[in-house]
C-alpha atoms as a PDB file:
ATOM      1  CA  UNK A   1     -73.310  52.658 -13.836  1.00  0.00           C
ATOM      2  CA  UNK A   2     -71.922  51.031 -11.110  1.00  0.00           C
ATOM      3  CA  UNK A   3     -68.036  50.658 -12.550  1.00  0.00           C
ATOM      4  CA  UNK A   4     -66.345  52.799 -14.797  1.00  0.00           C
ATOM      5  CA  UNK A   5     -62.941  52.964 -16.428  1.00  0.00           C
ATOM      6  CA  UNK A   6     -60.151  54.861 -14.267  1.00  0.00           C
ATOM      7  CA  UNK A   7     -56.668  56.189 -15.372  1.00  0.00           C
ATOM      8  CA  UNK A   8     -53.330  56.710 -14.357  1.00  0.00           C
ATOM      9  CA  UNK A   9     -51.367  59.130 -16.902  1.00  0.00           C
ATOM     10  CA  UNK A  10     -47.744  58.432 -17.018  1.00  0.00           C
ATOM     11  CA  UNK A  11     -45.636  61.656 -17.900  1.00  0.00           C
ATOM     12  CA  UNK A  12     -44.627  59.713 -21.563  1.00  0.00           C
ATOM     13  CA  UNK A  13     -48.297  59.980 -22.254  1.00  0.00           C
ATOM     14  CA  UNK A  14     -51.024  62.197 -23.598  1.00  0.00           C
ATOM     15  CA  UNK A  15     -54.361  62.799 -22.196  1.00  0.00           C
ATOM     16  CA  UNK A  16     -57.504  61.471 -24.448  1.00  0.00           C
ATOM     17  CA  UNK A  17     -58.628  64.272 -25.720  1.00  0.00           C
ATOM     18  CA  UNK A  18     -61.870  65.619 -27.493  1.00  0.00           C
ATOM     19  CA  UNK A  19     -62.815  63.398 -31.413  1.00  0.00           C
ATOM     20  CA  UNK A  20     -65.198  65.955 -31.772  1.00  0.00           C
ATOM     21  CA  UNK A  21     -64.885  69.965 -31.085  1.00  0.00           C
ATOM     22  CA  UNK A  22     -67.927  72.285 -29.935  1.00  0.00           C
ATOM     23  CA  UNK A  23     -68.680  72.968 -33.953  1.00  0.00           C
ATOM     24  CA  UNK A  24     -68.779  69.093 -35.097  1.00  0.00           C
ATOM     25  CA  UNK A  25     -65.336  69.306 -36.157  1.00  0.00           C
ATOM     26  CA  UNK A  26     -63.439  66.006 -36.343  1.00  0.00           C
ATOM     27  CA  UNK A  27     -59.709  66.276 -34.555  1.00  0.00           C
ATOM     28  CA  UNK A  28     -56.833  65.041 -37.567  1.00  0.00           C
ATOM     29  CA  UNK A  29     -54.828  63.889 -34.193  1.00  0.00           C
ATOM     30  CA  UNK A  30     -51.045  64.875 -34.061  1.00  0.00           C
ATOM     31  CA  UNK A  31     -48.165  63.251 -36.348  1.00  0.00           C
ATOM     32  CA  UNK A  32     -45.921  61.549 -33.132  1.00  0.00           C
ATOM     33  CA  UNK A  33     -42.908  64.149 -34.671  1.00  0.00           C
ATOM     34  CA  UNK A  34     -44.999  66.377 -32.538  1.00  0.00           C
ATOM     35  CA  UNK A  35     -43.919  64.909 -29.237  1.00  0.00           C
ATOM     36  CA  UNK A  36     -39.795  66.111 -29.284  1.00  0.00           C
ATOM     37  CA  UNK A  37     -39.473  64.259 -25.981  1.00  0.00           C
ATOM     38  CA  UNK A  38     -41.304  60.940 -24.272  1.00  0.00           C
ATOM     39  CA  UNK A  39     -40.508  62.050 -21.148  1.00  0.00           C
ATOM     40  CA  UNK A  40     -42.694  65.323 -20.872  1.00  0.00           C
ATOM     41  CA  UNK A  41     -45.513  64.621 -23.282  1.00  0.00           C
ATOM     42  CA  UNK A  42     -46.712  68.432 -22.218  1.00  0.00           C
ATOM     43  CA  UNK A  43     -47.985  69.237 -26.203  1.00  0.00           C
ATOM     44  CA  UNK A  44     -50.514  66.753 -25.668  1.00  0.00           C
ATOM     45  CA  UNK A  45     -51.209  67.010 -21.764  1.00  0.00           C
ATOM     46  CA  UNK A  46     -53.873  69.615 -21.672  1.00  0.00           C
ATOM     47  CA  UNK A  47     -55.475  70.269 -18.487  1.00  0.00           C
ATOM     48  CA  UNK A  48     -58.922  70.525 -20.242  1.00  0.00           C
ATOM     49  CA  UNK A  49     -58.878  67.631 -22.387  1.00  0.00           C
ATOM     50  CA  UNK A  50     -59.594  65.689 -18.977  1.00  0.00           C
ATOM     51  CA  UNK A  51     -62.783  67.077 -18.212  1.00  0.00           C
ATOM     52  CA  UNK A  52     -64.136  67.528 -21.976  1.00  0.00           C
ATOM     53  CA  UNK A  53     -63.354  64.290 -24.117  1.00  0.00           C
ATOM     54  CA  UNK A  54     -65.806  62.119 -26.265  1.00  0.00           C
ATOM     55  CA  UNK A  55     -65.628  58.553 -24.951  1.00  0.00           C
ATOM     56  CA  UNK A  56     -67.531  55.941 -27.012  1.00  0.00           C
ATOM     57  CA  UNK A  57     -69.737  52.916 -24.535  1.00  0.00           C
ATOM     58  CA  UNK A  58     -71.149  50.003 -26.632  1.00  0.00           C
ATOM     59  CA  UNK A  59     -72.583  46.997 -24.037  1.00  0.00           C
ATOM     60  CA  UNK A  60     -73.811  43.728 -24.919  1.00  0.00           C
ATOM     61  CA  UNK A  61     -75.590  41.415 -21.792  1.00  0.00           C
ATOM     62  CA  UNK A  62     -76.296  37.655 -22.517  1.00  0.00           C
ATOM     63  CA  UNK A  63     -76.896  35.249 -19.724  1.00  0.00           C
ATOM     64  CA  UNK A  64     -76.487  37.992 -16.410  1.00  0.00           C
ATOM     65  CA  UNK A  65     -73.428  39.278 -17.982  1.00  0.00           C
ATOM     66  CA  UNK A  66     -72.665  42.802 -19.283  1.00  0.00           C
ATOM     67  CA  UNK A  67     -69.599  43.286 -21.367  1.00  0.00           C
ATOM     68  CA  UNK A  68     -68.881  46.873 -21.875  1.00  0.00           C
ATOM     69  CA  UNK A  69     -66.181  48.629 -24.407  1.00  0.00           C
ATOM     70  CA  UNK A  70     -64.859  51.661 -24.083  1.00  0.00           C
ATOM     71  CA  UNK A  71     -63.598  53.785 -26.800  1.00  0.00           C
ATOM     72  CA  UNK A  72     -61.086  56.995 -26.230  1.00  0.00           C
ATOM     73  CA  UNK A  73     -59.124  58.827 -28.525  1.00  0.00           C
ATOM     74  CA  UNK A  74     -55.763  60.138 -27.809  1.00  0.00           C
ATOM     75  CA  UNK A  75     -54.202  62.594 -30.823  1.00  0.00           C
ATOM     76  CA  UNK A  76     -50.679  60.219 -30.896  1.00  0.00           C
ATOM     77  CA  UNK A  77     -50.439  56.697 -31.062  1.00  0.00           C
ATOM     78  CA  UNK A  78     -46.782  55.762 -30.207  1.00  0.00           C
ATOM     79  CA  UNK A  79     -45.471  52.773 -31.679  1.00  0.00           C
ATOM     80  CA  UNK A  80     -45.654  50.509 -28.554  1.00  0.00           C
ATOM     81  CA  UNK A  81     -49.222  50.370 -28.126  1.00  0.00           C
ATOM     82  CA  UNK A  82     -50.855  48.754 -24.640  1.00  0.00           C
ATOM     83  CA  UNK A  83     -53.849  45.851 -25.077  1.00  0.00           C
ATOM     84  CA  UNK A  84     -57.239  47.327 -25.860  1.00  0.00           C
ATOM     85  CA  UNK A  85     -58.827  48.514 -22.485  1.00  0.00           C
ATOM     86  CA  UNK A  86     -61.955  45.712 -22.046  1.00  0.00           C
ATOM     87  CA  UNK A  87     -63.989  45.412 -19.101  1.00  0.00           C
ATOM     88  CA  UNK A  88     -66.363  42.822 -17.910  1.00  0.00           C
ATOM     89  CA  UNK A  89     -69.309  43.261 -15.542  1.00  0.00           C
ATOM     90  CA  UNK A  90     -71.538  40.899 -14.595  1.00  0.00           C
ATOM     91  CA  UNK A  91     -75.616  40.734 -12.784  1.00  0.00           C
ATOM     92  CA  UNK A  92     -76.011  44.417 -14.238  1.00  0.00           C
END
């Protein structure tokens, strides 16, 4: 793959973590009661969670381009959510 997704991790945020544990267990995410402040989302900041996650690919190509979409899960989804992360590579 010649271009993948990067990210920059405010402090407010949490880390996309693991859907799916070791044993095929499925993650109930966290209620966002769970995060008592915005500033230092720590609860849901583990180191680990960057190098083990489940991310989700589907492509589609049609006429030289690729359009790829990337799914991650992150255990709280805070009111104010950003646009869907969509990226589009072409000649593939």
């Amino acid at each position: 793959m010649n271009y993948q997704p990067a990210f920059d991790f405010a402090m407010d945020s949490c880390y996309n973590a693991p859907t799916v544990d070791h044993a095929g267990a499925v993650k109930s995410g966290r209620s966002t009661c769970d995060i008592k402040d915005l500033n230092d989302a720590v609860e849901c900041r583990v180191p680990s969670y960057l190098d083990n996650n489940n991310v989700y690919v589907r492509s589609r190509t049609n006429n030289g381009w690729t359009a790829q979409m990337y799914g991650y899960y992150f255990e709280v989804d805070h009111k104010e959510r950003p646009a869907p992360v969509i990226f589009m590579i072409g000649n593939m």
